[in-house]
Protein backbone atom coordinates (compact mmCIF):
# COMPACT_ATOMS: atom_id res chain seq x y z
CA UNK A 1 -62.97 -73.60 -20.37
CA UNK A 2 -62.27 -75.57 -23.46
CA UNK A 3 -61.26 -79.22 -22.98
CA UNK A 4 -60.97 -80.62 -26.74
CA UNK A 5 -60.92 -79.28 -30.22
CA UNK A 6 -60.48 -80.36 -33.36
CA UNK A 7 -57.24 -79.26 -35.91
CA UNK A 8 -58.97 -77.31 -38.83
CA UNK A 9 -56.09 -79.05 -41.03
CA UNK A 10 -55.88 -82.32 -40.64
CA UNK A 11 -59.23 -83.08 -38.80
CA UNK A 12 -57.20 -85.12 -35.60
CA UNK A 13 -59.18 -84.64 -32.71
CA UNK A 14 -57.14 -83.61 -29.41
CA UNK A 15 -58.20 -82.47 -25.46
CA UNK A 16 -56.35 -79.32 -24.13
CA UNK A 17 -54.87 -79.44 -20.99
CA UNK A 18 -53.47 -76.56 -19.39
CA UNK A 19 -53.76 -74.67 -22.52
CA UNK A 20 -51.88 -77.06 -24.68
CA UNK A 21 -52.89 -79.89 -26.98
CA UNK A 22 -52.79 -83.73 -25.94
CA UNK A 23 -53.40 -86.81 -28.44
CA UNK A 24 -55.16 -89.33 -26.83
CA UNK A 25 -53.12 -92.41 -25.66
CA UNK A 26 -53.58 -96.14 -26.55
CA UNK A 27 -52.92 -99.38 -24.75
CA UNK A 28 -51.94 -102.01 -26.81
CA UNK A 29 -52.16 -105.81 -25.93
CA UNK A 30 -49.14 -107.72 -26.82
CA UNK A 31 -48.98 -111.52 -27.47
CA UNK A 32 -46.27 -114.11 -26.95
CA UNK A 33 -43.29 -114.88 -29.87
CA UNK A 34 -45.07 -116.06 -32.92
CA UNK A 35 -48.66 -114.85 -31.76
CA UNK A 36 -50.66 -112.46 -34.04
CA UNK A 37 -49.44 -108.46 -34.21
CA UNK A 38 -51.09 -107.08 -31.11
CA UNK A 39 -54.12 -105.08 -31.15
CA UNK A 40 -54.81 -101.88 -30.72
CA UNK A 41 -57.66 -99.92 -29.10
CA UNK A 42 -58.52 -97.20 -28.09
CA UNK A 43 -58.59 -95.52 -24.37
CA UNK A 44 -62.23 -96.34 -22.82
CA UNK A 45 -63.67 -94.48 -19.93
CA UNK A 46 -64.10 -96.23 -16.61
CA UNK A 47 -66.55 -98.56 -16.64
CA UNK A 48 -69.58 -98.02 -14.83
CA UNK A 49 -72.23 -100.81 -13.24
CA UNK A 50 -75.76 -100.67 -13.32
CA UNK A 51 -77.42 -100.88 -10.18
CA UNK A 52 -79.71 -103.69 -10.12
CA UNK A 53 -83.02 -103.02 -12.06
CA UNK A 54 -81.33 -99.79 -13.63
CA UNK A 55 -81.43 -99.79 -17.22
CA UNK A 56 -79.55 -97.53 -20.27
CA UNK A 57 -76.43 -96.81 -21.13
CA UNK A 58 -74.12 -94.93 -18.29
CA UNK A 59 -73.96 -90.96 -18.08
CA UNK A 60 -70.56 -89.62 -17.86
CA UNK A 61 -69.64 -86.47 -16.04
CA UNK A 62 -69.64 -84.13 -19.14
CA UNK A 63 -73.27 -85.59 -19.59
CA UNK A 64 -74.58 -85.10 -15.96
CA UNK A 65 -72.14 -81.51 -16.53
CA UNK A 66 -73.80 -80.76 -19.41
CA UNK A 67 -77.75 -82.30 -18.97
CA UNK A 68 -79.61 -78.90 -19.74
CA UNK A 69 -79.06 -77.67 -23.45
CA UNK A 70 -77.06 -74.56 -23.47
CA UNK A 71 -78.96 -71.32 -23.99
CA UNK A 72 -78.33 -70.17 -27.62
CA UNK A 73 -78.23 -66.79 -30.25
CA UNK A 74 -78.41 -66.06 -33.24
CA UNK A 75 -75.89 -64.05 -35.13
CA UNK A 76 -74.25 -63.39 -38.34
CA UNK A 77 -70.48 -64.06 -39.23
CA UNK A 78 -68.50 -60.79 -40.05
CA UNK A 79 -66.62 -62.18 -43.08
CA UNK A 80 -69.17 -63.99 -44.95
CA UNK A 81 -72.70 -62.81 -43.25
CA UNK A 82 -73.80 -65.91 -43.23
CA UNK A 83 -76.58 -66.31 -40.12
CA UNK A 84 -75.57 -69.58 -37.27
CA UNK A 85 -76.84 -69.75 -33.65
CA UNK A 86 -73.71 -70.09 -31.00
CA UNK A 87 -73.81 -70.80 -26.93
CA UNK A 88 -74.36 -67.23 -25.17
CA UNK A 89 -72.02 -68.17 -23.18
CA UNK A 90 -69.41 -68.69 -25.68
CA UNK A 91 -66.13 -66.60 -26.49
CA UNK A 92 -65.78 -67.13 -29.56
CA UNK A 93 -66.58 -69.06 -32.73
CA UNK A 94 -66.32 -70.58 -35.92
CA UNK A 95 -68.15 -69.70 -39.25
CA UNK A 96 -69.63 -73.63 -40.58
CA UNK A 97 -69.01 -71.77 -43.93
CA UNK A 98 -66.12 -69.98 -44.41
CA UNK A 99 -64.44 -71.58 -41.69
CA UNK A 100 -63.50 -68.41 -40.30
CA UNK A 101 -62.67 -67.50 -36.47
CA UNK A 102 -65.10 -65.23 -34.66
CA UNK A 103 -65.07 -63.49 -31.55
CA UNK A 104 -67.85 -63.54 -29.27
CA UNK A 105 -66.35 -60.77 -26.68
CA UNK A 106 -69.00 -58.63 -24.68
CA UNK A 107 -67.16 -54.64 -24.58
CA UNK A 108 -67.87 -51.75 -22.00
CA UNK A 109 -66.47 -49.11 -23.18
CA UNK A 110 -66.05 -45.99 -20.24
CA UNK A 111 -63.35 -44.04 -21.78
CA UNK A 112 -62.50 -42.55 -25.05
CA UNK A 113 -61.71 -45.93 -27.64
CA UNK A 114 -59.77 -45.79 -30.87
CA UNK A 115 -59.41 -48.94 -31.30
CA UNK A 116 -61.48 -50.91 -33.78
CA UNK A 117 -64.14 -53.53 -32.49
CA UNK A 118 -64.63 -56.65 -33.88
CA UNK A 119 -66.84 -59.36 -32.13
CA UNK A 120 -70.44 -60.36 -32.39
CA UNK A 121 -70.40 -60.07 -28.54
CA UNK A 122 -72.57 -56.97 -27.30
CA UNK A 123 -71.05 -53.60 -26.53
CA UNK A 124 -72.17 -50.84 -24.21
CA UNK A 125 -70.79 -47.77 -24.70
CA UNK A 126 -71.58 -45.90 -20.85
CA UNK A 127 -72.01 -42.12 -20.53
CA UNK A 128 -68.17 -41.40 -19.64
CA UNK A 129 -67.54 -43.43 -22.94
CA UNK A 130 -66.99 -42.75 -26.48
CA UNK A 131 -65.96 -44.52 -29.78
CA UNK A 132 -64.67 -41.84 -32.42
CA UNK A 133 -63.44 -42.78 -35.98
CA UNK A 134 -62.82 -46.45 -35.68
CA UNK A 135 -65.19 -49.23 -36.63
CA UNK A 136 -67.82 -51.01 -34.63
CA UNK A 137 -69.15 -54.69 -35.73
CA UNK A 138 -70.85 -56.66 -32.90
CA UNK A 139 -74.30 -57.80 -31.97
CA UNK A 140 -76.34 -55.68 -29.76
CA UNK A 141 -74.66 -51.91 -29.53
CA UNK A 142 -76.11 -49.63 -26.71
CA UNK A 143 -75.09 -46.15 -26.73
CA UNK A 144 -75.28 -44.05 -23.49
CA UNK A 145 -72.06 -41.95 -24.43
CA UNK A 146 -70.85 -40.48 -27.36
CA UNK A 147 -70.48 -42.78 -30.96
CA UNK A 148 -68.61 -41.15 -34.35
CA UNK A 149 -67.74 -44.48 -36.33
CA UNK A 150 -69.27 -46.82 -38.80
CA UNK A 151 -71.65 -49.51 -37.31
CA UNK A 152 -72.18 -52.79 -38.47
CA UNK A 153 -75.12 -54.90 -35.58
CA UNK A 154 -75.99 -58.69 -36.69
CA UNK A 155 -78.75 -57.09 -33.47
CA UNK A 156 -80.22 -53.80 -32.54
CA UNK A 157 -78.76 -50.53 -32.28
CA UNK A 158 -80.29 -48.93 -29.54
CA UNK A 159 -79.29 -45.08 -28.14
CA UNK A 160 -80.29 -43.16 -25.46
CA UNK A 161 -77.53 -39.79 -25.59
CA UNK A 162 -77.38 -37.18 -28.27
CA UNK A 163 -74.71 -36.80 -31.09
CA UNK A 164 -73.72 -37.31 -34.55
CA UNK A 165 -72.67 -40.36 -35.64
CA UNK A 166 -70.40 -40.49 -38.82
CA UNK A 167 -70.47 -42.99 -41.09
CA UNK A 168 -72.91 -45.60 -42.44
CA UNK A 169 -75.29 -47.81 -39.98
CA UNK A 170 -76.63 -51.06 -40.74
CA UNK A 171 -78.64 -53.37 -37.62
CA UNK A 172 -81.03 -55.53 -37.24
CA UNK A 173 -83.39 -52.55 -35.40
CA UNK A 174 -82.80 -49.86 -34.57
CA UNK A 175 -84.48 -47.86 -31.13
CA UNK A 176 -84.22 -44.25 -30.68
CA UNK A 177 -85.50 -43.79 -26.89
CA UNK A 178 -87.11 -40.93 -25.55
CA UNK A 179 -85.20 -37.83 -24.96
CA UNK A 180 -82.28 -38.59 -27.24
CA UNK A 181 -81.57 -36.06 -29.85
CA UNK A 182 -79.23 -37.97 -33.03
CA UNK A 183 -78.19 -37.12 -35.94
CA UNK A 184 -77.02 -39.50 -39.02
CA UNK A 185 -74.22 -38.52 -41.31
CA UNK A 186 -74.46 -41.49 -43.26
CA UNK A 187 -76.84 -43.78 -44.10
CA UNK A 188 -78.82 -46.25 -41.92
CA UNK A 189 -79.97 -50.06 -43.08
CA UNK A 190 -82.49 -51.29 -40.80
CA UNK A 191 -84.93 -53.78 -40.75
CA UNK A 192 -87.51 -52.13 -38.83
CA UNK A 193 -86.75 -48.96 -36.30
CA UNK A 194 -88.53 -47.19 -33.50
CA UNK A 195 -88.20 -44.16 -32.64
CA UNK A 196 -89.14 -41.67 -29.60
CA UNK A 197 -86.89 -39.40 -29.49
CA UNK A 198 -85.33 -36.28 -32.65
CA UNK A 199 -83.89 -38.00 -35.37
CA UNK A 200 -82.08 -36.58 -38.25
CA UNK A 201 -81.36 -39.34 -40.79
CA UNK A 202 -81.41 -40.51 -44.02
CA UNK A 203 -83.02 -44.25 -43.10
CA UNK A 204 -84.04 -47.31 -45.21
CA UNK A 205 -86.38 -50.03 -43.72
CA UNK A 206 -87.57 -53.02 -45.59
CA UNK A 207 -90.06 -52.96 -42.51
CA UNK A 208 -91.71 -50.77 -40.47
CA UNK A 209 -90.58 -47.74 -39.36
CA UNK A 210 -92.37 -46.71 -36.31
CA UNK A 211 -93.03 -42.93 -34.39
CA UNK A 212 -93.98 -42.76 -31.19
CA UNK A 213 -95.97 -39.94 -29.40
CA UNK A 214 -92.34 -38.19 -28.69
CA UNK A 215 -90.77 -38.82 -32.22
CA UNK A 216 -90.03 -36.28 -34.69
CA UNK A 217 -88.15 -37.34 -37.33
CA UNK A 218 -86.32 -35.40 -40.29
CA UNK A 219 -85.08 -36.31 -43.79
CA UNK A 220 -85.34 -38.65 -46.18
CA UNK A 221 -87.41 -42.34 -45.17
CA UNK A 222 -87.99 -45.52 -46.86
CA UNK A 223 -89.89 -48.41 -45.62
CA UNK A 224 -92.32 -50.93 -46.04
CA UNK A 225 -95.09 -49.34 -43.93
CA UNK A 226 -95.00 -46.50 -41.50
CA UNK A 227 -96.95 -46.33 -37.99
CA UNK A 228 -97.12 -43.00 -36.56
CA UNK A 229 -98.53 -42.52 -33.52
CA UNK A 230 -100.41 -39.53 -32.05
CA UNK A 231 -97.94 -36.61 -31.30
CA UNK A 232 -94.92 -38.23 -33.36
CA UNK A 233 -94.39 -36.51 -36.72
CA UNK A 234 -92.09 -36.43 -39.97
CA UNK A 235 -90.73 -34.04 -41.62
CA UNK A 236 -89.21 -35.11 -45.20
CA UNK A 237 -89.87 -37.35 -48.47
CA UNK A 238 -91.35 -40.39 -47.74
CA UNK A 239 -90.86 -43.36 -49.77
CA UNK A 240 -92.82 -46.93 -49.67
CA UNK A 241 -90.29 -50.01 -50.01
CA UNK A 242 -91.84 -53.03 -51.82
CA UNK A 243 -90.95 -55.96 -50.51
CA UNK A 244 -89.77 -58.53 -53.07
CA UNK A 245 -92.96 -60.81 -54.16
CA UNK A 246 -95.58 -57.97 -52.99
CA UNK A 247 -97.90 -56.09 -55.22
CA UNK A 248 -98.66 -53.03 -52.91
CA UNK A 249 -97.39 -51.28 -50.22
CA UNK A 250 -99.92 -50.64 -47.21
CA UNK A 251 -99.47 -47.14 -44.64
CA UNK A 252 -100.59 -47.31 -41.44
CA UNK A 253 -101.22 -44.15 -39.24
């Protein structure tokens, strides 16, 4: 789908054709014996009349292609962490500060996979799937099947099978839906997390952490503020996070 690009050394700009670069030509005009050098300029598009009592410039066909603004995300890069927005559509990427590539590949995993992911596409992992001792970075991760690896979401975490999962978890938020039975190995970095089903963690929030009527969940917690609703339950220390620039932290049940 790409149809130009830019070279990340020398900052020439090219158009791909058939998967290959192309510099753009350029006519020259060329003058009789003794005239002035001739002049260079550079290829124009066709030209393109007004009709009469139309006004503004001309749309091209990228324009008219292109008229609605492409739906976009938000994401982190995986080398430097530094948040951008890319096209959803998009395969892949560059980082605007460490210049570094980045894949934006969706994964569906339905068979064992030892192969480390990489992307900040979204992966599914279905129920005849499973990821064991390999890392996972992407954006949204939904597990239906079995997961054993470190996880690193730029989105939510969100699983709906029972396991263990070994190895350290950091997301955006994490969702523990009703019925699903987990257990953490490592730790878990969250912004905020809900959870309806058994957990078994040891979890850090700088937000909320919230239990819903099906939730029990066991070991050690900190967060900025804890919701539990009626029928979910915890079982463990407790600890309130304070967020940088507050005074107190508030509990609500």
């Amino acid at each position: 789908m790409v149809i130009s690009t830019q070279c990340r050394a020398c900052g020439q700009h090219m158009d791909i054709l058939d998967g290959k670069p192309v510099i753009k030509a350029k006519f020259a005009t060329r003058l009789a014996s003794g005239s002035k050098p001739p002049i260079e300029h550079p290829a124009v598009g066709p030209v393109v009349i007004n009709k009469p009592g139309q006004t503004g410039r001309a749309v091209g066909f990228l324009r008219k292609f292109f008229k609605h603004e492409p739906e976009k995300r938000s994401v982190d890069c995986y080398h430097c962490h530094r948040p951008m927005d890319v096209i959803r559509e998009a395969q892949s990427s560059q980082c605007p500060k460490c210049g570094g590539y980045i894949s934006l590949k969706d994964y569906e995993i339905d068979r064992a996979w030892r192969r480390r992911i990489q992307t900040r596409g979204d992966v599914v992992i279905l129920k005849s799937g499973s990821i064991i001792g390999v890392n996972v970075q992407c954006h949204h991760l939904t597990v239906l099947g079995q997961l054993a690896a470190s996880v690193d979401c730029s989105g939510d975490l969100t699983i709906r099978s029972h396991g263990k999962i070994v190895g350290n978890v950091k997301c955006r938020e994490l969702r523990i839906e009703r019925g699903a039975i987990v257990e953490f190995q490592g730790d878990i970095d969250a912004q905020r997390s809900y959870i309806d089903g058994q957990v078994k963690a040891k979890l850090t929030c700088v937000g909320t952490i919230t239990l819903e009527k099906n939730a029990h969940l066991q070991g050690l917690a900190r967060a900025g503020a804890l919701v539990v609703k009626p029928g979910g339950k915890h079982t463990g220390i407790m600890e309130v996070v304070q967020p940088a620039g507050s005074q107190a932290a508030a509990w609500e049940k």
